[in-house]
C-alpha atoms as a PDB file:
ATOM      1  CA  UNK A   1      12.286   1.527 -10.288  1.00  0.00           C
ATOM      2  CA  UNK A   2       9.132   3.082 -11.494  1.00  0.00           C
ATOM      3  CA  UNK A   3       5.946   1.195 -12.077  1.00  0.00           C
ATOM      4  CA  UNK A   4       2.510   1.961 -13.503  1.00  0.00           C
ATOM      5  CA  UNK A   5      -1.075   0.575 -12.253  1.00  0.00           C
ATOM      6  CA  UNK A   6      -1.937  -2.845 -13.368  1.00  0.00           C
ATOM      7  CA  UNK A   7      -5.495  -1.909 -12.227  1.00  0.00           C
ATOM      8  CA  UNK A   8      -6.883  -1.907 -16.225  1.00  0.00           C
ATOM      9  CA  UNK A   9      -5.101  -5.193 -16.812  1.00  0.00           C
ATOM     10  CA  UNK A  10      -6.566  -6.596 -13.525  1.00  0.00           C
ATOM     11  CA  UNK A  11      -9.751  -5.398 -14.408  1.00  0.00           C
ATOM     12  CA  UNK A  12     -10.226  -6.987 -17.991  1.00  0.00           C
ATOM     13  CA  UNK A  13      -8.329 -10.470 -16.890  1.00  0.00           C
ATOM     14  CA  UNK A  14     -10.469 -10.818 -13.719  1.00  0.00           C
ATOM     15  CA  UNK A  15     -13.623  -9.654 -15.586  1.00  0.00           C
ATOM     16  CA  UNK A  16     -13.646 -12.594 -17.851  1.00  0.00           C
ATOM     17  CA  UNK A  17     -12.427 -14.888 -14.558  1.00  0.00           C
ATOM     18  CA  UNK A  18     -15.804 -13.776 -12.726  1.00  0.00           C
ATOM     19  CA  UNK A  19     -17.927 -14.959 -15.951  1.00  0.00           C
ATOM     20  CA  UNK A  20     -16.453 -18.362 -16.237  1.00  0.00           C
ATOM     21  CA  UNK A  21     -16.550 -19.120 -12.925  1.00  0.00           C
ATOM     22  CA  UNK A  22     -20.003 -17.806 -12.058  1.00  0.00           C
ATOM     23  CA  UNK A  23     -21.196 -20.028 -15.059  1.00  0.00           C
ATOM     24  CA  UNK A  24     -19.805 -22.907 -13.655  1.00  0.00           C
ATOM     25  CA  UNK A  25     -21.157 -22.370  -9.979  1.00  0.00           C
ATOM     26  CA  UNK A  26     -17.758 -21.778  -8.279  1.00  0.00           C
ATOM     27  CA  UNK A  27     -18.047 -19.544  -4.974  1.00  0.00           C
ATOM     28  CA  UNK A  28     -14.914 -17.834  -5.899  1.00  0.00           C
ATOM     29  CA  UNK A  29     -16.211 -15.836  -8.694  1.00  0.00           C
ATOM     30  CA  UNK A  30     -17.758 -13.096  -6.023  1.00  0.00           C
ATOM     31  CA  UNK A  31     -14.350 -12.447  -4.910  1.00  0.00           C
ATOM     32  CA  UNK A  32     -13.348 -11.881  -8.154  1.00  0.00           C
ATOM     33  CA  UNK A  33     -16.430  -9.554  -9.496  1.00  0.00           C
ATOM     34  CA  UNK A  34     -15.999  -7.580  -6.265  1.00  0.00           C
ATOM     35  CA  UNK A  35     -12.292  -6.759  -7.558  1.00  0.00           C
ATOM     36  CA  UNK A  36     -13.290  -6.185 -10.379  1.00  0.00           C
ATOM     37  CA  UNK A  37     -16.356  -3.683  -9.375  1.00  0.00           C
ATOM     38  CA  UNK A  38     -14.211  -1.815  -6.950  1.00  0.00           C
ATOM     39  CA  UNK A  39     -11.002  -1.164  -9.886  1.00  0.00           C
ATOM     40  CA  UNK A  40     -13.158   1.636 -11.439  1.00  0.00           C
ATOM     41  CA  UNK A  41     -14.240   3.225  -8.166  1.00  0.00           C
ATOM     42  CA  UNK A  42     -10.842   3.323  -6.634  1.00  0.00           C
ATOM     43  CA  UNK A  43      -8.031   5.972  -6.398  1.00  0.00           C
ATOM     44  CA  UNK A  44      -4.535   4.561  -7.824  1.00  0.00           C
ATOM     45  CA  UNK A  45      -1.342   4.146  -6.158  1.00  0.00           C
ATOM     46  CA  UNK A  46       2.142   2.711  -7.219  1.00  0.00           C
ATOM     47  CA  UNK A  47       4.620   1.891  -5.039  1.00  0.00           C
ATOM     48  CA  UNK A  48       8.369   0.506  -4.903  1.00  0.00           C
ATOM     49  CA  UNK A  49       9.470  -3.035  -5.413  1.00  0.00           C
ATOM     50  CA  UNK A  50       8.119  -5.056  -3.037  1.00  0.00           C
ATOM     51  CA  UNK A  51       5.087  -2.578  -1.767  1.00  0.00           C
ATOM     52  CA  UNK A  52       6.923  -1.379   1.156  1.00  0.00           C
ATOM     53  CA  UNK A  53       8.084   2.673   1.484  1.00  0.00           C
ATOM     54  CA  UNK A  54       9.557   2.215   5.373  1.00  0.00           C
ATOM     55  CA  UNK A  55      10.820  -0.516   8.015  1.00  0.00           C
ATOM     56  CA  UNK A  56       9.858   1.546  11.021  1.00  0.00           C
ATOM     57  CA  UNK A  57       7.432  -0.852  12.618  1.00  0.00           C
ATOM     58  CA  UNK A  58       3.987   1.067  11.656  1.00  0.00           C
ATOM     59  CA  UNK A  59       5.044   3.245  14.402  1.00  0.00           C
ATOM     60  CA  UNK A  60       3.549   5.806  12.758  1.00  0.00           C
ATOM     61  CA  UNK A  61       0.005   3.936  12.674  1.00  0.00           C
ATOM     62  CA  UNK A  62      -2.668   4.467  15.771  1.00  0.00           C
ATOM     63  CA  UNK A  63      -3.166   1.898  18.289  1.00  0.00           C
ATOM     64  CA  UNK A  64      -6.766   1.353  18.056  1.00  0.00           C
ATOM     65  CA  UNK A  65      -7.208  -0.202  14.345  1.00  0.00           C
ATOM     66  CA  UNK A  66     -10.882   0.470  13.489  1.00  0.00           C
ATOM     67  CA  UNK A  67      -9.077   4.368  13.809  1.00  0.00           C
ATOM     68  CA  UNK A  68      -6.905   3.796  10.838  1.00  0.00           C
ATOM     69  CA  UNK A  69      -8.386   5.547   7.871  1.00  0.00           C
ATOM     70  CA  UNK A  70      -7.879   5.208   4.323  1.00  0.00           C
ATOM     71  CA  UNK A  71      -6.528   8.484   2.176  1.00  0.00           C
ATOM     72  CA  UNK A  72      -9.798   7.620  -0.346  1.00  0.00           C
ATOM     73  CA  UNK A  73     -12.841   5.023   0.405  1.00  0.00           C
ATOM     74  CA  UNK A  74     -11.300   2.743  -2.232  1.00  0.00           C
ATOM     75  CA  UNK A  75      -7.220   2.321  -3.146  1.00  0.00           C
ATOM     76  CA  UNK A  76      -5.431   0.227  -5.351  1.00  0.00           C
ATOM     77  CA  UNK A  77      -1.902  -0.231  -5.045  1.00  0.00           C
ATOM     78  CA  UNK A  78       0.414  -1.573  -7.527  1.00  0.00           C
ATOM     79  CA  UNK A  79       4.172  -2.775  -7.219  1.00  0.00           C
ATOM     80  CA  UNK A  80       6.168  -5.650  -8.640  1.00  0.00           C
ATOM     81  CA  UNK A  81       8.995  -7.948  -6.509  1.00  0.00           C
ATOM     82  CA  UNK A  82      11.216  -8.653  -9.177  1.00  0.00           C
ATOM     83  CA  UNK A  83       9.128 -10.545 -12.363  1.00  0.00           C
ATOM     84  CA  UNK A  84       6.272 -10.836  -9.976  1.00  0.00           C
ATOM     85  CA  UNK A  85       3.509  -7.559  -9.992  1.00  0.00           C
ATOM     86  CA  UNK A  86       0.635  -7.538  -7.482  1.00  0.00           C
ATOM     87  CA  UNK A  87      -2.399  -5.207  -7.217  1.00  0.00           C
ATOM     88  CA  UNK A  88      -3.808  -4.808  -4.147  1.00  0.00           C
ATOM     89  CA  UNK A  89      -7.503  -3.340  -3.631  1.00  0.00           C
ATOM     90  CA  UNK A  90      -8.447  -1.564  -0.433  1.00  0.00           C
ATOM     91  CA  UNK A  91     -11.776  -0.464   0.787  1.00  0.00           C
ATOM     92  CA  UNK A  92     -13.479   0.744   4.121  1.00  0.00           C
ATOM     93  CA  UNK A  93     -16.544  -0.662   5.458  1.00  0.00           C
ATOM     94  CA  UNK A  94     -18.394   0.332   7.855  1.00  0.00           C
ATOM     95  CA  UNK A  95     -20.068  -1.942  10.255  1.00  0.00           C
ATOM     96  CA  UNK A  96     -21.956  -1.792  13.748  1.00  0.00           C
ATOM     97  CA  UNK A  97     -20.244   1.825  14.260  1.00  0.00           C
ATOM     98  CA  UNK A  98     -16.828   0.699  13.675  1.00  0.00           C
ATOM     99  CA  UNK A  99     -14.361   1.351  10.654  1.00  0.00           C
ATOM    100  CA  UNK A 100     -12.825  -1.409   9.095  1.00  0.00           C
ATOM    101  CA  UNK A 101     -10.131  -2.050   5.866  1.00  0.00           C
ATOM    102  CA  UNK A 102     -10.660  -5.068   3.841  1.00  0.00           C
ATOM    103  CA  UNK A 103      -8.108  -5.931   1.562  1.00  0.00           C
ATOM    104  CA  UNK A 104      -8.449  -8.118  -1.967  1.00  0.00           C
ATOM    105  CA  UNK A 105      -5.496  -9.180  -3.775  1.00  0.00           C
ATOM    106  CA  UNK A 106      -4.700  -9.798  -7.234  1.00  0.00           C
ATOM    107  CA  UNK A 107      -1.402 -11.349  -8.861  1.00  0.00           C
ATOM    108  CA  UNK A 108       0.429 -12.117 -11.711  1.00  0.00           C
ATOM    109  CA  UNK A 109       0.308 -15.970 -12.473  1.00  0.00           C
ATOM    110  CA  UNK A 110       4.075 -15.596 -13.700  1.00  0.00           C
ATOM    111  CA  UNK A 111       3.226 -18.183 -16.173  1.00  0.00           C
ATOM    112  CA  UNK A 112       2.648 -16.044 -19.089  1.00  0.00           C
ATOM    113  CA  UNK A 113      -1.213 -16.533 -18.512  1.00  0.00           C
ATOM    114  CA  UNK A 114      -2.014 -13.081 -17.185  1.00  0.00           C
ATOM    115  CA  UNK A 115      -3.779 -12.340 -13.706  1.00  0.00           C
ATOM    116  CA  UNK A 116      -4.956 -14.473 -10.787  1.00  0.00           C
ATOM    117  CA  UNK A 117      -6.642 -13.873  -7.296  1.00  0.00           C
ATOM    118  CA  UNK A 118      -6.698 -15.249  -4.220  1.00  0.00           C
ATOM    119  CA  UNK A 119      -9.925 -16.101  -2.877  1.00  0.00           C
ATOM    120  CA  UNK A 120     -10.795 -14.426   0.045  1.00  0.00           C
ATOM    121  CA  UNK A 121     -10.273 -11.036   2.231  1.00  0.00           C
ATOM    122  CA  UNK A 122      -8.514  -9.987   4.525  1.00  0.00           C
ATOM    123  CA  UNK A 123      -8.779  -7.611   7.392  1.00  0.00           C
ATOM    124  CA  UNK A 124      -6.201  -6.079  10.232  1.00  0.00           C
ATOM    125  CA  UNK A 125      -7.499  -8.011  13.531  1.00  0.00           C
ATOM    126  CA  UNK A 126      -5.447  -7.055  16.175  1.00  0.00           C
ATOM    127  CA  UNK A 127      -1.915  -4.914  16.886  1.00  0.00           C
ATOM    128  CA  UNK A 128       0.673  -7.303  19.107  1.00  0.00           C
ATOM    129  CA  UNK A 129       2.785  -5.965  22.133  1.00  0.00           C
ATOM    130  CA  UNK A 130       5.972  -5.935  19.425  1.00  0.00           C
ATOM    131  CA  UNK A 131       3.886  -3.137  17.467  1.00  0.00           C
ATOM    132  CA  UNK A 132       2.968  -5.772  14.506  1.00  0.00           C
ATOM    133  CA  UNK A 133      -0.382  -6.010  13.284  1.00  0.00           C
ATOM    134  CA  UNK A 134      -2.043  -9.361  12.831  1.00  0.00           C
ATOM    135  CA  UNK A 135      -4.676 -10.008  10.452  1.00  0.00           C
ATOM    136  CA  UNK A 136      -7.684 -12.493   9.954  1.00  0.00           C
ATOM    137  CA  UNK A 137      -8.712 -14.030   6.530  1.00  0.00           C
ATOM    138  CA  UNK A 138     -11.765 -15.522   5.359  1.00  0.00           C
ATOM    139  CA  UNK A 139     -12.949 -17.804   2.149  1.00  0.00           C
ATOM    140  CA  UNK A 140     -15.825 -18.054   0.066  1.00  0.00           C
ATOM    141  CA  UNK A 141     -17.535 -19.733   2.652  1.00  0.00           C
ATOM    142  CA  UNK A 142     -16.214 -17.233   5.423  1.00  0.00           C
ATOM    143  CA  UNK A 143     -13.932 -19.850   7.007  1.00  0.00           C
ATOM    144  CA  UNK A 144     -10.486 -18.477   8.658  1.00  0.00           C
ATOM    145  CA  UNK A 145      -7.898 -19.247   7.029  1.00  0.00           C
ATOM    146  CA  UNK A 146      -5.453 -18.464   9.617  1.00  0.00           C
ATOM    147  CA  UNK A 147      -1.677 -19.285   8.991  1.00  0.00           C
ATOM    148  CA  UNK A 148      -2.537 -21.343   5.771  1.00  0.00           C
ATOM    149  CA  UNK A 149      -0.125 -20.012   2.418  1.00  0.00           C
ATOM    150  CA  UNK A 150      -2.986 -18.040   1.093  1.00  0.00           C
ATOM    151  CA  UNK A 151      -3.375 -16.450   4.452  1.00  0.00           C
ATOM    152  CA  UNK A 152       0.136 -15.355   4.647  1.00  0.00           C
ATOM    153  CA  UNK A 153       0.601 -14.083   1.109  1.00  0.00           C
ATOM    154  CA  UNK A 154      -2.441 -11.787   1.430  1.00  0.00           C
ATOM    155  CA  UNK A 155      -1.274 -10.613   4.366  1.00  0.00           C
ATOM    156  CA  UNK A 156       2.078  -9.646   3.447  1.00  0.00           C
ATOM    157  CA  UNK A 157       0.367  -7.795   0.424  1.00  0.00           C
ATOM    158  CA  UNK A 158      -2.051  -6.418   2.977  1.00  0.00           C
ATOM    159  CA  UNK A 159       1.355  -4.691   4.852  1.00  0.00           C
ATOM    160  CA  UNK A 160       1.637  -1.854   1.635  1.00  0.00           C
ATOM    161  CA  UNK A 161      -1.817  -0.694   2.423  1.00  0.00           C
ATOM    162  CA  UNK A 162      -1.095   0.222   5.973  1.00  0.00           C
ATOM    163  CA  UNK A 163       2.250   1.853   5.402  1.00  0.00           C
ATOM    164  CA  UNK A 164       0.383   3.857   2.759  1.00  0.00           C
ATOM    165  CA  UNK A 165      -2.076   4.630   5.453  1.00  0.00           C
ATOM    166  CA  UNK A 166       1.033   5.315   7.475  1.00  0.00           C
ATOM    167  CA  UNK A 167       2.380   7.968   5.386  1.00  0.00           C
ATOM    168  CA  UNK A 168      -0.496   9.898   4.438  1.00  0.00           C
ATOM    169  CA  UNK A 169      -1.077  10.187   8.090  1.00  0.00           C
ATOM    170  CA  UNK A 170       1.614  12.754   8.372  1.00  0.00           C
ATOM    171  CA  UNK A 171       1.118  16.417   7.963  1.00  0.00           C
ATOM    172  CA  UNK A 172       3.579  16.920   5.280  1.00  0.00           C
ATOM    173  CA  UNK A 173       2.509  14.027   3.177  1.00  0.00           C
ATOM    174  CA  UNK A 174       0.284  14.378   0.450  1.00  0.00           C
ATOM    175  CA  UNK A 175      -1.010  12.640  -2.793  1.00  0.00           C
ATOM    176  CA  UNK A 176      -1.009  13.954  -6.073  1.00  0.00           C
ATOM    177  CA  UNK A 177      -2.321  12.750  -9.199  1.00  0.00           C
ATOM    178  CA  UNK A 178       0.652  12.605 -11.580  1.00  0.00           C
ATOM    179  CA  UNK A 179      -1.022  12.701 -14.706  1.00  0.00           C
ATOM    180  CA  UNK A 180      -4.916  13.360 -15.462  1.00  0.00           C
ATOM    181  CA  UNK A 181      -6.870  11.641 -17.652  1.00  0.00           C
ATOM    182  CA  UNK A 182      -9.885  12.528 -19.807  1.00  0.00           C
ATOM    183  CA  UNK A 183     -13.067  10.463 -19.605  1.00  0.00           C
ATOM    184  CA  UNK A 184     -14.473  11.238 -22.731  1.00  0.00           C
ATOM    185  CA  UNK A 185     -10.625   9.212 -23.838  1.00  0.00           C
ATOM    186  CA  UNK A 186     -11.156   6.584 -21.720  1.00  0.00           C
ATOM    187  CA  UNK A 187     -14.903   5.776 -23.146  1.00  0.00           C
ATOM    188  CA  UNK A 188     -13.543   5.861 -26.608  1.00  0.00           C
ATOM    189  CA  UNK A 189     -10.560   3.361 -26.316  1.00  0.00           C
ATOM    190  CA  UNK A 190     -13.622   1.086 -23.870  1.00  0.00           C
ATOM    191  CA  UNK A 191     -15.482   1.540 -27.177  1.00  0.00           C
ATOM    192  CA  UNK A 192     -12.694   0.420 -29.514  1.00  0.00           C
ATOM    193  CA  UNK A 193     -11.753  -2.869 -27.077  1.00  0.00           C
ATOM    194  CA  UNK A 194      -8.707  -0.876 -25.403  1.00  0.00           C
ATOM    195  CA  UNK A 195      -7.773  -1.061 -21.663  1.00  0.00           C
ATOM    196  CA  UNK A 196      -8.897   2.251 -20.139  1.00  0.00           C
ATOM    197  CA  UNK A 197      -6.114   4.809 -18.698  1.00  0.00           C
ATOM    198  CA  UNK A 198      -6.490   4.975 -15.063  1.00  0.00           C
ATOM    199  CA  UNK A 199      -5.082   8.021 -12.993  1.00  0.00           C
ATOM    200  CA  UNK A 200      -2.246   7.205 -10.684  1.00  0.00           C
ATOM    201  CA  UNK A 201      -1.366   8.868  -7.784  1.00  0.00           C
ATOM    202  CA  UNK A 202       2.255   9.353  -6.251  1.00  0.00           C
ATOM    203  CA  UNK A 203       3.553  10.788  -2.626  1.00  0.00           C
ATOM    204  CA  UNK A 204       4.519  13.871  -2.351  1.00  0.00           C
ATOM    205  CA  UNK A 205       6.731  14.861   0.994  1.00  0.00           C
ATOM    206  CA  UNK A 206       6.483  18.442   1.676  1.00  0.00           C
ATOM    207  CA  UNK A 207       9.663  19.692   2.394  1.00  0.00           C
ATOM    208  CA  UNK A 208       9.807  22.238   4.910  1.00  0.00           C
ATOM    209  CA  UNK A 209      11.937  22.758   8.583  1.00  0.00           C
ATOM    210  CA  UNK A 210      10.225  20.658  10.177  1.00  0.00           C
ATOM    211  CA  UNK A 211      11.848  18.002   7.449  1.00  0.00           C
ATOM    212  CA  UNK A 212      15.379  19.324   7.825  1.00  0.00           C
ATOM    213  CA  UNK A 213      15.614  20.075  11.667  1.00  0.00           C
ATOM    214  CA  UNK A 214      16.513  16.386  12.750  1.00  0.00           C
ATOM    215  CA  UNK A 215      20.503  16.731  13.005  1.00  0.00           C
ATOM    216  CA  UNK A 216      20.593  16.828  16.833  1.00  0.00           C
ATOM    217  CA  UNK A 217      23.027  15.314  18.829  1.00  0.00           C
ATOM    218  CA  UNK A 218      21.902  12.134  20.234  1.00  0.00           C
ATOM    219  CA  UNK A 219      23.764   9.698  22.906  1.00  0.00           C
ATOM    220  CA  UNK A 220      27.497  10.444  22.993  1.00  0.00           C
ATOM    221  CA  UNK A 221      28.185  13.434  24.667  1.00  0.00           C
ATOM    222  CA  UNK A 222      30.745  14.410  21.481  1.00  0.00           C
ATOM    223  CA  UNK A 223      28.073  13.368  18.972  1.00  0.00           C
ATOM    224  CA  UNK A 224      27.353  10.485  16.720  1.00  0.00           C
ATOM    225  CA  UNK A 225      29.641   9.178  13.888  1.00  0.00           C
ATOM    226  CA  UNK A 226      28.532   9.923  10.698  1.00  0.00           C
ATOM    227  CA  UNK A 227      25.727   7.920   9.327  1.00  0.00           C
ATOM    228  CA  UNK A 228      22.449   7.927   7.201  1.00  0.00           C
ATOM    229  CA  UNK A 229      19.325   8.163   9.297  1.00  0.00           C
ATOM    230  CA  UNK A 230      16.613   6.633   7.116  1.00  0.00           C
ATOM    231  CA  UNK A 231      13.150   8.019   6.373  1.00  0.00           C
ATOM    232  CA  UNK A 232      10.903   8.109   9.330  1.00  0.00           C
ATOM    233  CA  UNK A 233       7.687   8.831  10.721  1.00  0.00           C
ATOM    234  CA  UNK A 234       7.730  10.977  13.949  1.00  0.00           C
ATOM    235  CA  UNK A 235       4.821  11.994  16.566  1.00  0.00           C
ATOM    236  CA  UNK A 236       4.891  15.988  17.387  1.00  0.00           C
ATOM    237  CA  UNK A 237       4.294  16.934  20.947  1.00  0.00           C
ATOM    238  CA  UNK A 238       1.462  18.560  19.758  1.00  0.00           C
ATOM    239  CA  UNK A 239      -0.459  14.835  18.496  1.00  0.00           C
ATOM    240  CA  UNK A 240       0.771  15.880  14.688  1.00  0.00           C
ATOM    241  CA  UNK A 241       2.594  12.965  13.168  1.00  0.00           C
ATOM    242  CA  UNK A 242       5.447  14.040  10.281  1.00  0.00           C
ATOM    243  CA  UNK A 243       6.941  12.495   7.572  1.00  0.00           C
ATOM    244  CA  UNK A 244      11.042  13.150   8.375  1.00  0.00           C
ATOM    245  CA  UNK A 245      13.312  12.522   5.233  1.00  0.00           C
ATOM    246  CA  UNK A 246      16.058  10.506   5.275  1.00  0.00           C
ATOM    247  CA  UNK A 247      19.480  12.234   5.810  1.00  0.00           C
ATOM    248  CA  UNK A 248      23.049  12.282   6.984  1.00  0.00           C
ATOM    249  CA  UNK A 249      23.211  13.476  10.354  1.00  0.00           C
ATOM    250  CA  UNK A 250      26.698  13.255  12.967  1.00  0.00           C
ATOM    251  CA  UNK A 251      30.368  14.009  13.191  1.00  0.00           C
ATOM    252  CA  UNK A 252      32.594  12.731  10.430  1.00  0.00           C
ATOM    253  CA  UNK A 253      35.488  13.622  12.392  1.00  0.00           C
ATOM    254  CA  UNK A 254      34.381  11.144  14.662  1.00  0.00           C
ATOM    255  CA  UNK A 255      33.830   8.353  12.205  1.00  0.00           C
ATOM    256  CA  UNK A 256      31.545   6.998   9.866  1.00  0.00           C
ATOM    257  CA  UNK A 257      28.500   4.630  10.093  1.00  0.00           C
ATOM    258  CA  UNK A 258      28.233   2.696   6.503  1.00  0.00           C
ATOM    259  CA  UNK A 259      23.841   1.842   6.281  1.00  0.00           C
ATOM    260  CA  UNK A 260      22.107   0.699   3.067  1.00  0.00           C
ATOM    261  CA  UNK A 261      19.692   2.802   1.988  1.00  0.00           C
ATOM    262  CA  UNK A 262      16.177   2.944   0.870  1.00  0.00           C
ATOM    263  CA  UNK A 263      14.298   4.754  -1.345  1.00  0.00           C
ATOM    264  CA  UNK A 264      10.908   6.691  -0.472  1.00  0.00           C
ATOM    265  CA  UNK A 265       9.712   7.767  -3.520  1.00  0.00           C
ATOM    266  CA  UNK A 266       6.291   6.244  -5.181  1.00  0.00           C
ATOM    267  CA  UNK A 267       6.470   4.849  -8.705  1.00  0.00           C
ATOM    268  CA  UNK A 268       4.528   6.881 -11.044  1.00  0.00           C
END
């Protein structure tokens, strides 16, 4: 299923959220004017239902967090999960020497009302011996929020931006605008009240021998039994990592191996 950016609608909804609740005093408005300040500044990315492209663990992803880089300074990423759409806004900041990626998220309310936020960030803290990646989240008031519902939810959101990280890691990975867009457009329909077009980016895997050579034996000495081996990320000997499409690899003679698949592609 394809999807488009909700980064315009986002943008307008939130804008008049930050007025209304800066003129009443509440501290959540600066979480929603810094959404809203970042939208025009970012690079934009849609991805499948749900906001994941793999299930390999972040494998892929280096150790040492404050390493893991962002494919532009600012992202947005867009996806639905069913009737539900989320945007989720990326940045890197850079304190005390160290890199870090805060994450912002914005959702549909679901109750024909348009967009909603949650208030407060959310950065990767720490990766756990099992390879996951824990995170830490903060208010208004920059209290954790650790384990609460809010916590969680951002978190989970917070997932799509490192598998996007993930991806564009690997040396036959790229992003490509899909379609460009002209500003002298975009400050007309501003002018006339419309939502501006924003350009979206998709993935584009690079398809090459590296991507085709992974039908070697493995464990039985006769082969494998015939079976789909999914999309992966794998580490070179040389440090490179590579994007490895997902394929049918093994002996039919010797059986077959029924997996669901998944898809890999970005929405455009």
């Amino acid at each position: 299923m394809h999807v488009r950016t909700y980064a315009a609608q986002v943008e307008r909804a939130l804008g008049i959220a930050a007025e209304e609740l800066t003129a009443t005093g509440r501290p959540e408005a600066a979480f929603a004017h810094a959404i809203v300040r970042a939208i025009p500044a970012a690079q934009h990315f849609t991805l499948p239902a749900g906001g994941r492209l793999f299930d390999d663990g972040l494998r892929g992803l280096d150790t040492d967090l404050h390493a893991i880089r962002l494919p532009f300074p600012i992202v947005t990423i867009s996806f639905a999960d069913g009737a539900r759409r989320t945007l989720v806004i990326a940045q890197e900041q850079h304190e005390a020497g160290q890199n870090t990626i805060v994450v912002r998220v914005a959702v549909d309310t679901g109750d024909g009302q348009g967009w909603g936020f949650y208030p407060c960030t959310a950065q990767p803290e720490q990766r756990h011996d099992d390879g996951s990646i824990g995170w830490q989240c903060f208010d208004s008031i920059g209290s954790r929020l650790d384990r609460t519902p809010m916590h969680e939810a951002v978190m989970a959101a917070g997932r799509s931006v490192l598998e996007l990280a993930e991806a564009l890691s690997c040396n036959n990975v790229a992003s490509e605008v899909v379609e460009r867009v002209d500003p002298a457009v975009n400050a007309r329909r501003r002018r006339q009240g419309k939502l501006p077009l924003y350009e979206t980016r998709a993935l584009v895997v690079k398809v090459g021998d590296v991507a085709h050579a992974i039908g070697s034996p493995m464990g039985d000495r006769n082969g494998p039994r015939e079976h789909l081996r999914r999309g992966h990320v794998r580490r070179l000997p040389d440090g490179r990592k590579t994007w490895v499409q997902a394929c049918v690899v093994g002996s039919r003679a010797l059986g077959v191996v029924r997996k669901s698949a998944y898809a890999v592609e970005v929405a455009r």
